[in-house]
PDB file of N, CA and C in Angstrom:
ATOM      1  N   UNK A   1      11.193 -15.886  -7.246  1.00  0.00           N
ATOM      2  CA  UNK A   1      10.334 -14.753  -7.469  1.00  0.00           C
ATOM      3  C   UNK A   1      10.421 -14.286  -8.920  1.00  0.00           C
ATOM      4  N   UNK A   2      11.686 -14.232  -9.248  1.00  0.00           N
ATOM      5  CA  UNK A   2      11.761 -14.207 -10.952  1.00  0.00           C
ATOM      6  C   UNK A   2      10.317 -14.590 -12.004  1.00  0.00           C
ATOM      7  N   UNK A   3      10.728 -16.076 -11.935  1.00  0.00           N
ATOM      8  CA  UNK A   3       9.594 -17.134 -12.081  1.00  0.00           C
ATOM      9  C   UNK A   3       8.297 -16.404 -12.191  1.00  0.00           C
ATOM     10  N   UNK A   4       7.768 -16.150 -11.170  1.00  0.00           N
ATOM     11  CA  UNK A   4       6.560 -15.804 -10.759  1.00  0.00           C
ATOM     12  C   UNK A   4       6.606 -14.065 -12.127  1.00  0.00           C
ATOM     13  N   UNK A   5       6.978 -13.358 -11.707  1.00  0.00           N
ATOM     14  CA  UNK A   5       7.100 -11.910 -12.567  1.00  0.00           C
ATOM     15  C   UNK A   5       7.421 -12.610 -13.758  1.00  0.00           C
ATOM     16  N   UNK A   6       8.251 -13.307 -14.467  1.00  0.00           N
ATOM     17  CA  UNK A   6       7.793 -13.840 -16.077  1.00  0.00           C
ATOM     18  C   UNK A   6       6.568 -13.802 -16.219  1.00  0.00           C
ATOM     19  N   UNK A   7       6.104 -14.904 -15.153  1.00  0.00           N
ATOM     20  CA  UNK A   7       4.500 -15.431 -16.063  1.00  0.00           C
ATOM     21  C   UNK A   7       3.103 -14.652 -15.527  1.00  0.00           C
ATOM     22  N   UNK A   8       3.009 -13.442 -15.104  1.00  0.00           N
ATOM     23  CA  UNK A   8       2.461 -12.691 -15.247  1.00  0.00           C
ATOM     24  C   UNK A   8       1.310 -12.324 -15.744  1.00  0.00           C
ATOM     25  N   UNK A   9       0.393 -12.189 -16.021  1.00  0.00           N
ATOM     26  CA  UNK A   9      -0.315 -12.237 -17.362  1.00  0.00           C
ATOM     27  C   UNK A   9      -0.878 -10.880 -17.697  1.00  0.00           C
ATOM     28  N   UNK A  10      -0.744 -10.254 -18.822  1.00  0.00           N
ATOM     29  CA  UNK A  10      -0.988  -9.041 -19.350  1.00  0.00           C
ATOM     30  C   UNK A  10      -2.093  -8.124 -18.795  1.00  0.00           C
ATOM     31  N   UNK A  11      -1.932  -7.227 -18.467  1.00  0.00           N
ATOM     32  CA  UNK A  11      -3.001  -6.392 -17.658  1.00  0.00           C
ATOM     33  C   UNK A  11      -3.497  -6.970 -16.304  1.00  0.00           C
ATOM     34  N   UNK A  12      -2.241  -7.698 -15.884  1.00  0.00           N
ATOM     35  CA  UNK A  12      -2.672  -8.101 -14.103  1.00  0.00           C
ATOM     36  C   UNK A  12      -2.136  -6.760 -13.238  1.00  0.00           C
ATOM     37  N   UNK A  13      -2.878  -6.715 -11.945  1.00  0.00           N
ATOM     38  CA  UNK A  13      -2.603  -5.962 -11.198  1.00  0.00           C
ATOM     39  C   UNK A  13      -1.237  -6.336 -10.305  1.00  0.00           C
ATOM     40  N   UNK A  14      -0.248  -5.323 -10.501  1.00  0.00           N
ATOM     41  CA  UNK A  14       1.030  -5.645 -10.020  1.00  0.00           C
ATOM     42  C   UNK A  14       1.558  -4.756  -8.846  1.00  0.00           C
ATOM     43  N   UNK A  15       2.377  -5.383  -7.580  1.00  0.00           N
ATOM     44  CA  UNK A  15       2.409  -4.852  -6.349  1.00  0.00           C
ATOM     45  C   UNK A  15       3.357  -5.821  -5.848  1.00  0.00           C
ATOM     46  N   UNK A  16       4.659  -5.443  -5.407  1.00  0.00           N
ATOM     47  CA  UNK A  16       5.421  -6.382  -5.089  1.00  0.00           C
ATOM     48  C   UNK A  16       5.911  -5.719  -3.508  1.00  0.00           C
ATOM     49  N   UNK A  17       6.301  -6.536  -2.731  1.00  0.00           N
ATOM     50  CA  UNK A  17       7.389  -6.012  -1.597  1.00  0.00           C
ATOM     51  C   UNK A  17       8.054  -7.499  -1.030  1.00  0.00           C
ATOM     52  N   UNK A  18       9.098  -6.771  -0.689  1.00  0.00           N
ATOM     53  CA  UNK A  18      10.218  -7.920  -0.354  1.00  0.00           C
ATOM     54  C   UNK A  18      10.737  -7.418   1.376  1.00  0.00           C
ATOM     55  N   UNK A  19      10.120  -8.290   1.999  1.00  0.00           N
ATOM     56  CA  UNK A  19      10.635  -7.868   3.507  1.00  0.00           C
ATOM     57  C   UNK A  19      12.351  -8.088   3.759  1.00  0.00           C
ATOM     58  N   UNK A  20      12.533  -7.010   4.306  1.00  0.00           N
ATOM     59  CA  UNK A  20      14.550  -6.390   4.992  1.00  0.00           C
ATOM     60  C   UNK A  20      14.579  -6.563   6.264  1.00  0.00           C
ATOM     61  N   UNK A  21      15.187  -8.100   6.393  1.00  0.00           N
ATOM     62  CA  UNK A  21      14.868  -8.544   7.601  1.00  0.00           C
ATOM     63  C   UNK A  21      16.321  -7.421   8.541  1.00  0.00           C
ATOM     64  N   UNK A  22      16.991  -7.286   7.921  1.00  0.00           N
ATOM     65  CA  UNK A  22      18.588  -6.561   8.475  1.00  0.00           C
ATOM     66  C   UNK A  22      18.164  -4.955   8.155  1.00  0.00           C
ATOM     67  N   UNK A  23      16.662  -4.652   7.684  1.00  0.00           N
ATOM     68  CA  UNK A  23      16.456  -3.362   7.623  1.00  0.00           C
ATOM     69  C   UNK A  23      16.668  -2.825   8.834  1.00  0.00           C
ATOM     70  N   UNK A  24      17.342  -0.758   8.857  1.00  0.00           N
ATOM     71  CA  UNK A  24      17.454  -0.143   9.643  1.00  0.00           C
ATOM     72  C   UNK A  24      16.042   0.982  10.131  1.00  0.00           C
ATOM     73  N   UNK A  25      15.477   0.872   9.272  1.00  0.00           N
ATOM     74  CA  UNK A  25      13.399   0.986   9.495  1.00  0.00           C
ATOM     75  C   UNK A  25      12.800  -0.218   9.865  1.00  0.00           C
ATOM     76  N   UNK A  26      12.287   0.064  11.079  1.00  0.00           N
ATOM     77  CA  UNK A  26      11.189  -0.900  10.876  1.00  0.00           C
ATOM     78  C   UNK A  26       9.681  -1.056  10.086  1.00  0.00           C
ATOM     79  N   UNK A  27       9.676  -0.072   9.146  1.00  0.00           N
ATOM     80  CA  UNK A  27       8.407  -0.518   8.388  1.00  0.00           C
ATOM     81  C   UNK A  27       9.429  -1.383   6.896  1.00  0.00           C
ATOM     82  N   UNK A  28      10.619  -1.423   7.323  1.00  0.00           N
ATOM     83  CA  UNK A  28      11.547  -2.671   6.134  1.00  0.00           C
ATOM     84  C   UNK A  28      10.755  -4.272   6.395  1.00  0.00           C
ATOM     85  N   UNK A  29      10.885  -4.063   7.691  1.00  0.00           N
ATOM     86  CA  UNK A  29      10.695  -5.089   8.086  1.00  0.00           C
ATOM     87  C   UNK A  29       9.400  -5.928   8.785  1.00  0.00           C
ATOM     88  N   UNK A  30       7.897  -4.991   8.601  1.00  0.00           N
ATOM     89  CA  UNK A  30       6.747  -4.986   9.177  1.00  0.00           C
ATOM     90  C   UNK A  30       5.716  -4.892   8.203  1.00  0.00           C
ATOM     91  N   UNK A  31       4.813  -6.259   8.616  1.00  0.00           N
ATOM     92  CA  UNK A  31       3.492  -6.069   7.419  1.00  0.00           C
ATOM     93  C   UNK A  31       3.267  -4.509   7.490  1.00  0.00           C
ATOM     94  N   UNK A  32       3.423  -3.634   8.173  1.00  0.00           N
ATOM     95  CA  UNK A  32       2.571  -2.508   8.299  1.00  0.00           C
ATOM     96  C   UNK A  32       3.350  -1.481   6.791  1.00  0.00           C
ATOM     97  N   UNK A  33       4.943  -1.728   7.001  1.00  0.00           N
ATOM     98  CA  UNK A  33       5.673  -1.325   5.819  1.00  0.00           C
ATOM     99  C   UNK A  33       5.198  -2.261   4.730  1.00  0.00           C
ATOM    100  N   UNK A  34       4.584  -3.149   4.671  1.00  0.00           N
ATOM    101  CA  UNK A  34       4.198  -3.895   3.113  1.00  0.00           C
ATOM    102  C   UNK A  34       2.911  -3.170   2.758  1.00  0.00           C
ATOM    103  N   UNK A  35       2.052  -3.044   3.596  1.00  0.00           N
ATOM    104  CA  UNK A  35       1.324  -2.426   3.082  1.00  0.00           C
ATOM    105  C   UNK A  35       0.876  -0.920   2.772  1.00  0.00           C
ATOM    106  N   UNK A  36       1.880  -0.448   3.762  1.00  0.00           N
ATOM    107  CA  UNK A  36       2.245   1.062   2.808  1.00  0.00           C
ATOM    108  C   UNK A  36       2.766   0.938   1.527  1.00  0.00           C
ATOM    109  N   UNK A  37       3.743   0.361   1.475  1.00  0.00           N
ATOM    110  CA  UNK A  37       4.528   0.209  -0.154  1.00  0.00           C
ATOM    111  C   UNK A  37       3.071  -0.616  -0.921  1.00  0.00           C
ATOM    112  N   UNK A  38       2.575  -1.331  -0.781  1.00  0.00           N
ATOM    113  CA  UNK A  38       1.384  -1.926  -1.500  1.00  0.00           C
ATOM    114  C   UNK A  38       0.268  -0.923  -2.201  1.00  0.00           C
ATOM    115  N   UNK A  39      -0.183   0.141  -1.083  1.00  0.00           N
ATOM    116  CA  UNK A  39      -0.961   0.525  -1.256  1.00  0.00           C
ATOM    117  C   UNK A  39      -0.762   2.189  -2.199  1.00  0.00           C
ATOM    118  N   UNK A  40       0.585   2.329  -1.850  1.00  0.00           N
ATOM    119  CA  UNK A  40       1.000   3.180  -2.750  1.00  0.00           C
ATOM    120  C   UNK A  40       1.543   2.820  -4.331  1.00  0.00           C
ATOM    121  N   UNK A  41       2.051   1.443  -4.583  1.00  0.00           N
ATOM    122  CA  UNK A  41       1.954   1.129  -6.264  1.00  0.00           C
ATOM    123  C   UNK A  41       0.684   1.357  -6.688  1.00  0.00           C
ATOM    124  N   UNK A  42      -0.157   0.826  -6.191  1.00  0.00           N
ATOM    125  CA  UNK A  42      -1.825   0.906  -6.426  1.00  0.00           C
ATOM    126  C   UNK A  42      -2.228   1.807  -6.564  1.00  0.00           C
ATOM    127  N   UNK A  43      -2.040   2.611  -5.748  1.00  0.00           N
ATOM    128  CA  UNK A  43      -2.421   4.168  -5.742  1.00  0.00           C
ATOM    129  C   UNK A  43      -1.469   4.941  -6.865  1.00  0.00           C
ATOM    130  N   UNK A  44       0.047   4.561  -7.182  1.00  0.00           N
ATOM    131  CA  UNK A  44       0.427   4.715  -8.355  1.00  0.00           C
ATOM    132  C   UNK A  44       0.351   4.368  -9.763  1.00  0.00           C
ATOM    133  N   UNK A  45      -0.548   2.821  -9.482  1.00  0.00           N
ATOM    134  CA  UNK A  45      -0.836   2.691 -11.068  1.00  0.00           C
ATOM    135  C   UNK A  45      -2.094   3.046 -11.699  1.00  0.00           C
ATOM    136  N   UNK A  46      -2.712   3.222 -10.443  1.00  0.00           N
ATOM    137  CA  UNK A  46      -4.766   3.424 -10.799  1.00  0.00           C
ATOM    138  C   UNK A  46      -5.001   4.254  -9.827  1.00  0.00           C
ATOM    139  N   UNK A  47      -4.549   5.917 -10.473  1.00  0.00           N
ATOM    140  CA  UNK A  47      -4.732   7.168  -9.995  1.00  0.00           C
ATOM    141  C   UNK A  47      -6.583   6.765  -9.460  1.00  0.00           C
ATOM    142  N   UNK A  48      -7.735   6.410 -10.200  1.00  0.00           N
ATOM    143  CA  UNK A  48      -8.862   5.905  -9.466  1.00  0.00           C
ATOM    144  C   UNK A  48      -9.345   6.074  -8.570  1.00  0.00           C
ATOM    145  N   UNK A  49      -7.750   5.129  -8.013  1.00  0.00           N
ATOM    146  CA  UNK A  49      -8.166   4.414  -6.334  1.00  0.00           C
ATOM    147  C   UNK A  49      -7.755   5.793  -5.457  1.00  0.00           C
ATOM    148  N   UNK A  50      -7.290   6.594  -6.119  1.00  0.00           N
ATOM    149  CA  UNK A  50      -6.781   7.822  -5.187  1.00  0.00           C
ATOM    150  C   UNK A  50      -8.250   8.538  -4.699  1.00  0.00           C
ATOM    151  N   UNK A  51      -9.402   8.787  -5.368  1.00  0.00           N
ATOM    152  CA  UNK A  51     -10.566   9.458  -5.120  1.00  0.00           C
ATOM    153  C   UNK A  51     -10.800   8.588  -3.976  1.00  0.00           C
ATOM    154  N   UNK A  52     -10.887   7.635  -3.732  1.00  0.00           N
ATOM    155  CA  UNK A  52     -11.475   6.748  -2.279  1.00  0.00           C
ATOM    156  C   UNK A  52     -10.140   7.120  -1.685  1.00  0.00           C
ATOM    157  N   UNK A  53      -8.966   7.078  -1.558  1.00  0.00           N
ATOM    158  CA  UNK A  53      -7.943   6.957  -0.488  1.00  0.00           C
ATOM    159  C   UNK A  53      -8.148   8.718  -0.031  1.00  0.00           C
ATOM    160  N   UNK A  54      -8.118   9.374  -1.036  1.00  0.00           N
ATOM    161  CA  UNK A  54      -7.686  11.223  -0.335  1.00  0.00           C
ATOM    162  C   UNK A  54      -8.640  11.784   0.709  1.00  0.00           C
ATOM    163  N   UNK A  55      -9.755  11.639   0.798  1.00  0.00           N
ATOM    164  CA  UNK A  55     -10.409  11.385   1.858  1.00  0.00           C
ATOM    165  C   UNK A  55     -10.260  11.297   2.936  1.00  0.00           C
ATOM    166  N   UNK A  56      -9.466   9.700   3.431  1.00  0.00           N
ATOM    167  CA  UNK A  56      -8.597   9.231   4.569  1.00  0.00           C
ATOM    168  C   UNK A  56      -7.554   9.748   4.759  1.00  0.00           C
ATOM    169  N   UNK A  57      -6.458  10.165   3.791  1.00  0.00           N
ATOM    170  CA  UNK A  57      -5.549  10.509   3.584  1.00  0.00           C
ATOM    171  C   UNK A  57      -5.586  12.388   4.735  1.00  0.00           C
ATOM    172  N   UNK A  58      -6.383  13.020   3.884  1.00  0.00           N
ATOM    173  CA  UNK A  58      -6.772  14.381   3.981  1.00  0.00           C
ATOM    174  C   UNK A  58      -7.156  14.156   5.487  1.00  0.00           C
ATOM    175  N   UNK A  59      -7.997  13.666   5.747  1.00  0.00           N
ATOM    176  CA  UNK A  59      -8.284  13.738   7.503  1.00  0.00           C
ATOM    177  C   UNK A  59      -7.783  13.115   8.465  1.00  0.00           C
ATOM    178  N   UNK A  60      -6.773  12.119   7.855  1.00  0.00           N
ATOM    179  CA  UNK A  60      -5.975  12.334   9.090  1.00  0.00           C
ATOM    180  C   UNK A  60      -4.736  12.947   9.164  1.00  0.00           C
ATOM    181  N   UNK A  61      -4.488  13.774   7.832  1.00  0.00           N
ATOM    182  CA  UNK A  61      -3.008  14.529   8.065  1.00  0.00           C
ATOM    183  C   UNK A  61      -3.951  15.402   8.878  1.00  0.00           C
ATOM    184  N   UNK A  62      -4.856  16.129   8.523  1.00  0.00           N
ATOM    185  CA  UNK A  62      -5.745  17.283   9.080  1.00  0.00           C
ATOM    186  C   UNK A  62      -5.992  17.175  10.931  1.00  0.00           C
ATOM    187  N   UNK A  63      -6.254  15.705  11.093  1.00  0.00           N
ATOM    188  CA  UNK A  63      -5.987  15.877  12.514  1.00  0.00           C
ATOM    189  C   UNK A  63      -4.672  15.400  12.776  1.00  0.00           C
ATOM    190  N   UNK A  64      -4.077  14.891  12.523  1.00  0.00           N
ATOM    191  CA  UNK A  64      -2.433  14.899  13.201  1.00  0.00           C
ATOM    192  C   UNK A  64      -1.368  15.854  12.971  1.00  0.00           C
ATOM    193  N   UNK A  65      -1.622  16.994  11.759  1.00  0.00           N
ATOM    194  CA  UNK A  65      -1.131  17.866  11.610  1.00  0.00           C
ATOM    195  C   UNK A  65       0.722  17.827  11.179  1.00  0.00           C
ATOM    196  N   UNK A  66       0.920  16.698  10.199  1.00  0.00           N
ATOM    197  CA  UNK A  66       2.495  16.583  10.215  1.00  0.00           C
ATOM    198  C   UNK A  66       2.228  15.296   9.208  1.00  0.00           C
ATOM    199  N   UNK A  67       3.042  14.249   9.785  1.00  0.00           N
ATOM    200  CA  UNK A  67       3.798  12.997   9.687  1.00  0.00           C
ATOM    201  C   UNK A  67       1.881  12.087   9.749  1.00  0.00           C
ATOM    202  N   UNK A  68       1.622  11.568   9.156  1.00  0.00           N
ATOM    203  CA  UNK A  68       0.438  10.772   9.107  1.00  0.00           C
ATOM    204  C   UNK A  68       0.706   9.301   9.424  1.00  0.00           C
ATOM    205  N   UNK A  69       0.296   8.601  10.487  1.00  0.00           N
ATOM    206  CA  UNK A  69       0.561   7.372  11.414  1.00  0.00           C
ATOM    207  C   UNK A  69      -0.711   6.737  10.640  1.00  0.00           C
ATOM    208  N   UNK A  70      -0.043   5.547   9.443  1.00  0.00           N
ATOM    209  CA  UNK A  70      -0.851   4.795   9.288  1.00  0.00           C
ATOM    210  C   UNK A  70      -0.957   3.596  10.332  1.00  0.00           C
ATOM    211  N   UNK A  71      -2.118   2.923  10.664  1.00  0.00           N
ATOM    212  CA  UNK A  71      -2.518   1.477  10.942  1.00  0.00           C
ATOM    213  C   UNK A  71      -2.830   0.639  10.282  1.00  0.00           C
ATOM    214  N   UNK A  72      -2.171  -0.496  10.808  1.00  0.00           N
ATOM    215  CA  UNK A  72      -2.236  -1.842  10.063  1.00  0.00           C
ATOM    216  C   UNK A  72      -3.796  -1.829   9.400  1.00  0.00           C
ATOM    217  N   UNK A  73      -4.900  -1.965  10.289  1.00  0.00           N
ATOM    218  CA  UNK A  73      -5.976  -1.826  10.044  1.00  0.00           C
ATOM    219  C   UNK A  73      -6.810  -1.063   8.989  1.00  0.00           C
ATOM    220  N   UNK A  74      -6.413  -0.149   8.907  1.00  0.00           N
ATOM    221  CA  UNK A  74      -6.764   1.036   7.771  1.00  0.00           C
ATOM    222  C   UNK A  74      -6.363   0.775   6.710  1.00  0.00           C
ATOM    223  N   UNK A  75      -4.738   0.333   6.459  1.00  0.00           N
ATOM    224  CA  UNK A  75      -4.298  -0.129   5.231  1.00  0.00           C
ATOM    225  C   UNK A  75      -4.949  -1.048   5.039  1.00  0.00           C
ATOM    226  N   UNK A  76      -5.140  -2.152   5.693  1.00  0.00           N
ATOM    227  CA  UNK A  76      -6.236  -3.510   5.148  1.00  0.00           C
ATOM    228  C   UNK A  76      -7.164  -3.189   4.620  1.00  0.00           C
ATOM    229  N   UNK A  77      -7.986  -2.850   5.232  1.00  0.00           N
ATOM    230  CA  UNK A  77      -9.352  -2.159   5.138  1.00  0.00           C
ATOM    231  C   UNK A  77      -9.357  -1.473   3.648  1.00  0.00           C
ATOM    232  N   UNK A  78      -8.303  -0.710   3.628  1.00  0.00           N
ATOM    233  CA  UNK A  78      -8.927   0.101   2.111  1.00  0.00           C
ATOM    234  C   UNK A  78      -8.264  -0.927   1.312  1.00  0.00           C
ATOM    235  N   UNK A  79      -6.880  -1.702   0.902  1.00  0.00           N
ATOM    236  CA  UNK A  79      -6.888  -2.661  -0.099  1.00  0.00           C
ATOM    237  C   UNK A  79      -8.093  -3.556  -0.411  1.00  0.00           C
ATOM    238  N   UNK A  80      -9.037  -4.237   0.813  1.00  0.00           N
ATOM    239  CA  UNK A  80      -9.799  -5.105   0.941  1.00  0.00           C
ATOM    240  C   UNK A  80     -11.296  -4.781   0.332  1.00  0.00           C
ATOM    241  N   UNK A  81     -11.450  -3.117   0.518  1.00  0.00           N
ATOM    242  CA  UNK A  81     -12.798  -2.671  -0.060  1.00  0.00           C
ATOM    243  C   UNK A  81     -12.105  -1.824  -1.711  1.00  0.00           C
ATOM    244  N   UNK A  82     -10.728  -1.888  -1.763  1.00  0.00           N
ATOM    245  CA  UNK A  82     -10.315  -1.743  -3.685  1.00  0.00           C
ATOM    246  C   UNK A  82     -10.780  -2.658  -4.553  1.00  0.00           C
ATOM    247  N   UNK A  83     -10.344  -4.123  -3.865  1.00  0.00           N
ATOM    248  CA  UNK A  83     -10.612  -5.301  -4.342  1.00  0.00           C
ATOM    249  C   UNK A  83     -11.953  -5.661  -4.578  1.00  0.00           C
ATOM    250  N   UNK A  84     -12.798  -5.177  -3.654  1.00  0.00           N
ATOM    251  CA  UNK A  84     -14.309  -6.130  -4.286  1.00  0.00           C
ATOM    252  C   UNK A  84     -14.672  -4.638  -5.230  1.00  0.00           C
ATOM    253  N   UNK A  85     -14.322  -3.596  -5.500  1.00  0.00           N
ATOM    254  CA  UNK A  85     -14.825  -3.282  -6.410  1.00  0.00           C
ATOM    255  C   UNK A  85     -14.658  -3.321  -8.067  1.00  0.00           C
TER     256      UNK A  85
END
């Protein structure tokens, strides 16, 4: 993995996660935890992408009222419509 992060190339979009198979969370150890951690570098390096995510974000803390239960699905979904734009 080293390897790979050297050759890099300048102004690429960067997002890493490393699955914890002996993690004591299971989002250590679940695409669903990769793509939380994914979607939050993204959302940390290209504030941007935050105007499309707060939206989703905002309505469903608004109806769940607490702790916000992402789905696999949803996280896909918004990396997948970041990308073609």
């Amino acid at each position: 993995m080293k390897q790979i992060w050297l050759h890099v190339e300048e102004g690429a979009i960067l997002a890493s996660y490393f699955f914890h198979g002996h993690g004591k969370n299971v989002l250590e150890k679940s695409p669903l935890g990769m793509l939380c951690s994914i979607v939050y570098q993204l959302l940390d390096q290209y504030p941007d992408l935050c105007e499309a995510f707060l939206p989703v974000f905002l309505d469903k803390k608004k109806k769940h009222r607490g702790d916000v239960p992402w789905y696999l699905g949803e996280l896909k979904g918004f990396l997948l419509s970041s990308i073609k734009e």
